[in-house]
N, C-alpha and C. Protein backbone atom coordinates (compact mmCIF):
# COMPACT_ATOMS: atom_id res chain seq x y z
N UNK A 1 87.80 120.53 117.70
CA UNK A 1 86.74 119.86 118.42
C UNK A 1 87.20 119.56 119.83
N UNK A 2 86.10 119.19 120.61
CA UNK A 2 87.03 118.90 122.07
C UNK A 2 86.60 117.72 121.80
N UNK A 3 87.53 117.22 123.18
CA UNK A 3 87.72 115.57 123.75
C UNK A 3 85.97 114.96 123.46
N UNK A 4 86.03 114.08 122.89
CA UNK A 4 85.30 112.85 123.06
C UNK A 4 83.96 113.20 121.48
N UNK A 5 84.16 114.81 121.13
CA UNK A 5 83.16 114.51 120.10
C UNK A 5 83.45 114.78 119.05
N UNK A 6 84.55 114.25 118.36
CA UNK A 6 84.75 114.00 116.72
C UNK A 6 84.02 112.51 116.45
N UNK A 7 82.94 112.79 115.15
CA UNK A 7 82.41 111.51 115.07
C UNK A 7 83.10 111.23 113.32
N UNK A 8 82.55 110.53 112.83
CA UNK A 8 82.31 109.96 111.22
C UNK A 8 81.23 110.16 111.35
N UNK A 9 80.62 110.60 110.03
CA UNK A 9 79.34 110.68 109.38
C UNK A 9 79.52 110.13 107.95
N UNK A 10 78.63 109.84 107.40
CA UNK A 10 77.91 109.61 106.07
C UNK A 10 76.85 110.65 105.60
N UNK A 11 76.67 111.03 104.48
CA UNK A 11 76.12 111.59 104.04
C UNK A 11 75.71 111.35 102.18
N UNK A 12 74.15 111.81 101.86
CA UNK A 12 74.43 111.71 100.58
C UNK A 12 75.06 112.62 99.62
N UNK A 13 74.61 112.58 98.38
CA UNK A 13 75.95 113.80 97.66
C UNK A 13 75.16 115.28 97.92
N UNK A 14 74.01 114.92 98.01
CA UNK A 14 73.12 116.31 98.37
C UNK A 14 73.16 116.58 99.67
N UNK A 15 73.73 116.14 100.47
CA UNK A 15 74.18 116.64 101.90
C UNK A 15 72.77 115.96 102.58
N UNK A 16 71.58 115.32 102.46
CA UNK A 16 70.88 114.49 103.07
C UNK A 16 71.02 113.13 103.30
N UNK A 17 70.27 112.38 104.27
CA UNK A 17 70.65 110.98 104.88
C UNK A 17 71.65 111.27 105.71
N UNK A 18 71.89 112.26 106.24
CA UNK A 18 73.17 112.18 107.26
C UNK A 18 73.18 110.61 108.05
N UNK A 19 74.12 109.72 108.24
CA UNK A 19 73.93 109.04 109.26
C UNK A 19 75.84 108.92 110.24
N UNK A 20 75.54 108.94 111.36
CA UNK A 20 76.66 108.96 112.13
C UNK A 20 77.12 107.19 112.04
N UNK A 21 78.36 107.46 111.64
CA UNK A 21 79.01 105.56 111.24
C UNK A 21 79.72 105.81 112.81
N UNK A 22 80.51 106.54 113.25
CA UNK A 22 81.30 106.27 114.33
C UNK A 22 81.27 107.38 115.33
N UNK A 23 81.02 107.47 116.67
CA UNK A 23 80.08 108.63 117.71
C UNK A 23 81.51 108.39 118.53
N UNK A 24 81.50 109.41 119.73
CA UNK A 24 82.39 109.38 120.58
C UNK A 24 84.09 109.47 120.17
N UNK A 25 84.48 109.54 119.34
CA UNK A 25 86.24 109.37 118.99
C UNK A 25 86.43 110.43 120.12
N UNK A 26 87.63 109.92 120.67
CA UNK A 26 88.34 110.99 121.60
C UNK A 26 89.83 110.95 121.07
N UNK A 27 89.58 111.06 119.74
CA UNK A 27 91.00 111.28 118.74
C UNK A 27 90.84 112.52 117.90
N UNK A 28 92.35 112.80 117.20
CA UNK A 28 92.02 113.57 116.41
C UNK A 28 92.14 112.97 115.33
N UNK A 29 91.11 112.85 114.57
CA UNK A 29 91.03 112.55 113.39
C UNK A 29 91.32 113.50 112.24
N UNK A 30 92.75 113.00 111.42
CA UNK A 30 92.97 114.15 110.60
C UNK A 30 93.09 114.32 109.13
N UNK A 31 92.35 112.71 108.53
CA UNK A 31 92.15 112.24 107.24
C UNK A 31 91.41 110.98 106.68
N UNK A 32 90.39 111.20 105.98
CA UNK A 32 89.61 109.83 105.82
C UNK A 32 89.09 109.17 104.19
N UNK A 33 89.80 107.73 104.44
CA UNK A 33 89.34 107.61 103.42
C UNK A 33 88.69 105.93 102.98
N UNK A 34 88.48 105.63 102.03
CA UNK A 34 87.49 104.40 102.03
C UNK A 34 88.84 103.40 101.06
N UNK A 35 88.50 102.24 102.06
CA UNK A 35 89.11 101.11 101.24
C UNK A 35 88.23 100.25 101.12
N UNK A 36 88.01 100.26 99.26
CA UNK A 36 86.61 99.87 98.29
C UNK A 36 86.69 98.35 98.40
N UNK A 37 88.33 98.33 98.02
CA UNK A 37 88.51 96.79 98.11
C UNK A 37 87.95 95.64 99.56
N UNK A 38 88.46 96.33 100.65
CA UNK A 38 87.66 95.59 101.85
C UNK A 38 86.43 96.16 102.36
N UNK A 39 85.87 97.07 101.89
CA UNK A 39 84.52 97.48 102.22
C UNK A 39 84.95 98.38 104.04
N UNK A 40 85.73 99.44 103.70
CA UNK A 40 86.03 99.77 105.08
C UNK A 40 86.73 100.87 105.21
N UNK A 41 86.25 101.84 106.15
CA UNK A 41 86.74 103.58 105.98
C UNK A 41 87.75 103.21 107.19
N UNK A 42 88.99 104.40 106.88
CA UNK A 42 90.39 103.99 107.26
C UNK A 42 90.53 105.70 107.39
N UNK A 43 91.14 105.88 108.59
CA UNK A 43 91.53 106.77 108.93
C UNK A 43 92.81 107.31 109.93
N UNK A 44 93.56 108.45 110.14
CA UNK A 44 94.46 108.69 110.88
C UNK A 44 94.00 109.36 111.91
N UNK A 45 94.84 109.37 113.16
CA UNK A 45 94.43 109.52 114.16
C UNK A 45 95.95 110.75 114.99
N UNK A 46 96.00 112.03 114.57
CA UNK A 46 97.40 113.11 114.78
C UNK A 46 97.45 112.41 116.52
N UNK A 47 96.67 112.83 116.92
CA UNK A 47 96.84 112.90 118.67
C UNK A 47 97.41 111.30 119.71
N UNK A 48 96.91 110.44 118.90
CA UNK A 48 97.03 108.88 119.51
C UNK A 48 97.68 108.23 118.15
N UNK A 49 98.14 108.68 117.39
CA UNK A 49 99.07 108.32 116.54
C UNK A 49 98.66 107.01 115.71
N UNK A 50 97.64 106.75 115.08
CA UNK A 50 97.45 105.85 114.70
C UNK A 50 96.25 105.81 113.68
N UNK A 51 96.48 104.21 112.57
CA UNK A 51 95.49 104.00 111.68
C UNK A 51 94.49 103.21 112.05
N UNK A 52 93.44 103.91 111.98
CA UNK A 52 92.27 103.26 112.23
C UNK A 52 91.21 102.88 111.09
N UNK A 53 90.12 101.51 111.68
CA UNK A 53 89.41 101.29 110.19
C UNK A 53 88.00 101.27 110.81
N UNK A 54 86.95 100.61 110.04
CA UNK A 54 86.01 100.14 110.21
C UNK A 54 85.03 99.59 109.29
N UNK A 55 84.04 99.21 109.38
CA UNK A 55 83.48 98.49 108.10
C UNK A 55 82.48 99.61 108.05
N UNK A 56 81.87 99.55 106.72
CA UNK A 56 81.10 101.06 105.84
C UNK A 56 80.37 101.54 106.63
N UNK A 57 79.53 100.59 107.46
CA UNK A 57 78.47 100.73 108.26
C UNK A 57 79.25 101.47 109.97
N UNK A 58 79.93 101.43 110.41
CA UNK A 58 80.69 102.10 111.25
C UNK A 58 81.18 100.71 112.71
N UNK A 59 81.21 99.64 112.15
CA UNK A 59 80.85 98.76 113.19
C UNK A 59 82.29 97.93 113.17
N UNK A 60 82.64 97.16 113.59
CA UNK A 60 84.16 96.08 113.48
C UNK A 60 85.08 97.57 113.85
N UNK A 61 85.45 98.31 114.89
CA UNK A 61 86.55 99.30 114.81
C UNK A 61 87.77 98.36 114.81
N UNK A 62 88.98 98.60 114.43
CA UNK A 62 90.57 97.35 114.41
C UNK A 62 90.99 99.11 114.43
N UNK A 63 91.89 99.04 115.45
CA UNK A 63 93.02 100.08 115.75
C UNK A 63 94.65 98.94 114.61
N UNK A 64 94.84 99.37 113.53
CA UNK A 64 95.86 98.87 112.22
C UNK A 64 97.12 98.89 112.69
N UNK A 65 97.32 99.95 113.47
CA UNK A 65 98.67 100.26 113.30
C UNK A 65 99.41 101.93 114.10
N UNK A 66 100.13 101.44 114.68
CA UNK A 66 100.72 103.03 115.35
C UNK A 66 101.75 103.43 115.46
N UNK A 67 102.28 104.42 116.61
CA UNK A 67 103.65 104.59 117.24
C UNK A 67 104.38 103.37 117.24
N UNK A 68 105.78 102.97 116.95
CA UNK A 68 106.19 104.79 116.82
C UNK A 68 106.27 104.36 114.83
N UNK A 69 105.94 103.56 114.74
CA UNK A 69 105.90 103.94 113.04
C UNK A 69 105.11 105.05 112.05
N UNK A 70 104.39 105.82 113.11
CA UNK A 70 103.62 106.88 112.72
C UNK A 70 104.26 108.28 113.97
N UNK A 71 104.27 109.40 113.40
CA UNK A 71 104.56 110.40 114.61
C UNK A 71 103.70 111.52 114.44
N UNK A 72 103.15 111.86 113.41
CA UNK A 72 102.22 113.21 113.11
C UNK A 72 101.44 112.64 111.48
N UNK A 73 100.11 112.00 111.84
CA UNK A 73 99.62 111.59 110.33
C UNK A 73 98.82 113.09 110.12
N UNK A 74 98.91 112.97 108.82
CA UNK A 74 97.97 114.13 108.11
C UNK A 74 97.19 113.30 107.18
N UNK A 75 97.66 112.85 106.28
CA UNK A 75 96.93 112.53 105.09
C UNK A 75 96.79 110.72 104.79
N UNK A 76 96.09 109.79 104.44
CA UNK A 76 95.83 108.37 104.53
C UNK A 76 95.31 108.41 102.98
N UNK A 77 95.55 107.24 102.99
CA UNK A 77 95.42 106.94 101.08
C UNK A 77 95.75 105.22 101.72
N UNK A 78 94.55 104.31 100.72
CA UNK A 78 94.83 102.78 100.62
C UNK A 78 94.56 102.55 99.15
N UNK A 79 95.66 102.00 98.55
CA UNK A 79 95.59 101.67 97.09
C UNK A 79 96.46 100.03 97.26
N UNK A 80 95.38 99.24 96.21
CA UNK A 80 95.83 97.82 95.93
C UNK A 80 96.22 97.23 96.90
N UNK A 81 95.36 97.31 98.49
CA UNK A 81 96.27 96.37 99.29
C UNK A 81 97.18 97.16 99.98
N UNK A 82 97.66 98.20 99.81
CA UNK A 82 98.92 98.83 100.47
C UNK A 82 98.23 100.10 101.11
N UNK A 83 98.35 100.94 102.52
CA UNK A 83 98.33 101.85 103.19
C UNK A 83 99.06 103.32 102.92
N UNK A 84 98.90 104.03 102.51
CA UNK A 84 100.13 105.59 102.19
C UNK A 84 99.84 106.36 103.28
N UNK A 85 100.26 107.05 104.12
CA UNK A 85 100.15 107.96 104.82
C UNK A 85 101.03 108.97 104.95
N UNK A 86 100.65 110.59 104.98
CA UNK A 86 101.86 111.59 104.89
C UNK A 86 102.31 111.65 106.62
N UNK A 87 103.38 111.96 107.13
CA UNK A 87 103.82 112.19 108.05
C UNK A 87 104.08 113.33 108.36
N UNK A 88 103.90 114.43 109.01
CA UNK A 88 104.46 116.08 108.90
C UNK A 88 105.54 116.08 109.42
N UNK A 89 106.05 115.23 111.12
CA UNK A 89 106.75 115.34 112.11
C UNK A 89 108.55 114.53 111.13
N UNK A 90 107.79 112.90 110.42
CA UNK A 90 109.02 112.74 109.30
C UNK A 90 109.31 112.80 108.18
N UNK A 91 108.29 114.25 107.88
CA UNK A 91 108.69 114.62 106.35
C UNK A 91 108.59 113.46 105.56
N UNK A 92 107.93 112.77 105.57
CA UNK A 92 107.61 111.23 104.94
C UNK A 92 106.16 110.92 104.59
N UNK A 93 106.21 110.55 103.26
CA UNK A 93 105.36 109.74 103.18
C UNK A 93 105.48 108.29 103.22
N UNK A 94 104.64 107.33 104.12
CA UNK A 94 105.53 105.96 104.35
C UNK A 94 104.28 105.03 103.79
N UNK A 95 104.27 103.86 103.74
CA UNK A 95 104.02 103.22 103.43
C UNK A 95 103.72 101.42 103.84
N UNK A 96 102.42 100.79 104.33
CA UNK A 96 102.51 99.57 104.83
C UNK A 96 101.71 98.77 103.72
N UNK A 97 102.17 97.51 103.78
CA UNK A 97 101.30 96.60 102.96
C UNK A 97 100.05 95.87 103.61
N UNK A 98 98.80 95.67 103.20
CA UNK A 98 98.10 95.73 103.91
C UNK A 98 98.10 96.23 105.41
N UNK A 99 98.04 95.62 106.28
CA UNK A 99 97.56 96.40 107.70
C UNK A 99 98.72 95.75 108.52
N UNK A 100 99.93 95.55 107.97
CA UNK A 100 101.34 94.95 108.41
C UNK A 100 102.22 96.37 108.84
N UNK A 101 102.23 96.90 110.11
CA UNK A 101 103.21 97.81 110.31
C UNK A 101 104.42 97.54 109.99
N UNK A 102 104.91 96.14 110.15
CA UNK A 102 106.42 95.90 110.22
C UNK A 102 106.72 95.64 109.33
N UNK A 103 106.08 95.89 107.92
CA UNK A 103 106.28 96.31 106.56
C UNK A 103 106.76 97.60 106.05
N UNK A 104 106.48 97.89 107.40
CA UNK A 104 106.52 99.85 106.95
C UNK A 104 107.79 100.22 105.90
N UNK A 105 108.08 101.10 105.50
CA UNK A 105 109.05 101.62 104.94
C UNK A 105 109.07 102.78 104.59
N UNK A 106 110.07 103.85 104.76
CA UNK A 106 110.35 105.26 104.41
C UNK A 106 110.69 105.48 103.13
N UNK A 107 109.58 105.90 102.22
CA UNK A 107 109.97 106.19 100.66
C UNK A 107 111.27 107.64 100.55
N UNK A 108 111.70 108.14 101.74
CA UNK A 108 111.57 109.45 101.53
C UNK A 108 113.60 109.27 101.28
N UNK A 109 113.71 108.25 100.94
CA UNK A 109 115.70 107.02 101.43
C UNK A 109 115.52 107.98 99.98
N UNK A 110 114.45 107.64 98.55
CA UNK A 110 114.79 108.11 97.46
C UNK A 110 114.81 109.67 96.96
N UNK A 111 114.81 110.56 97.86
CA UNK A 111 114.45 111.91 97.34
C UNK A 111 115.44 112.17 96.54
N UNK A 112 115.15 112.71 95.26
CA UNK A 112 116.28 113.41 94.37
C UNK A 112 116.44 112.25 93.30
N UNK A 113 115.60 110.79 93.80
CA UNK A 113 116.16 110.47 92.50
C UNK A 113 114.97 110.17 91.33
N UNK A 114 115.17 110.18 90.36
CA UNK A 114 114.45 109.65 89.17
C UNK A 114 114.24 108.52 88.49
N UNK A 115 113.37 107.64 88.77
CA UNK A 115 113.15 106.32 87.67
C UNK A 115 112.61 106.33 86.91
């Protein structure tokens, strides 16, 4: 896409009701997903390095969290309160508790082992 028109949309499961939740991003948006628990779509951002949210309706934007605890997001996942995101650039998938960067932590210390 170029600069300034990646949006969010909504849609129903039949691909009607389109409605645009978020217009203008001049990011790259490169994974999206819904956190049920706070009522609010959460997404990564490859180019400006960062997690972004908003409420269902596309409104309250909160920029969560960024550089340099993020360097190349691909993939976003929020389960129980906690943030997952894959990293390509640190081979990591890392991890924040709620919307606390300086929680962060590199799961990737355990590779190889088994619990």
């Amino acid at each position: 896409w170029e600069p300034d028109s990646a949006v969010i949309r909504s849609a129903r499961m039949d691909g009607s009701k389109v409605n645009t939740l978020v217009s203008r991003l001049s990011t790259w948006p490169t994974d999206i997903t819904i956190d049920y628990q706070n009522g609010r779509v959460v997404w990564v951002d490859a180019r400006d390095k960062l997690v972004v949210s908003s409420k269902l309706d596309g409104t309250d934007i909160k920029y969560i969290f960024g550089s340099p605890r993020i360097s190349y997001p691909l993939a976003i996942a929020v389960w129980y309160g906690s943030t997952y995101w894959a990293d390509l650039h640190m081979s990591a998938v890392k991890v924040a508790e709620g919307t606390n960067a300086f929680d962060t932590f590199d799961g990737g210390d355990q590779r190889g082992q088994h619990h």
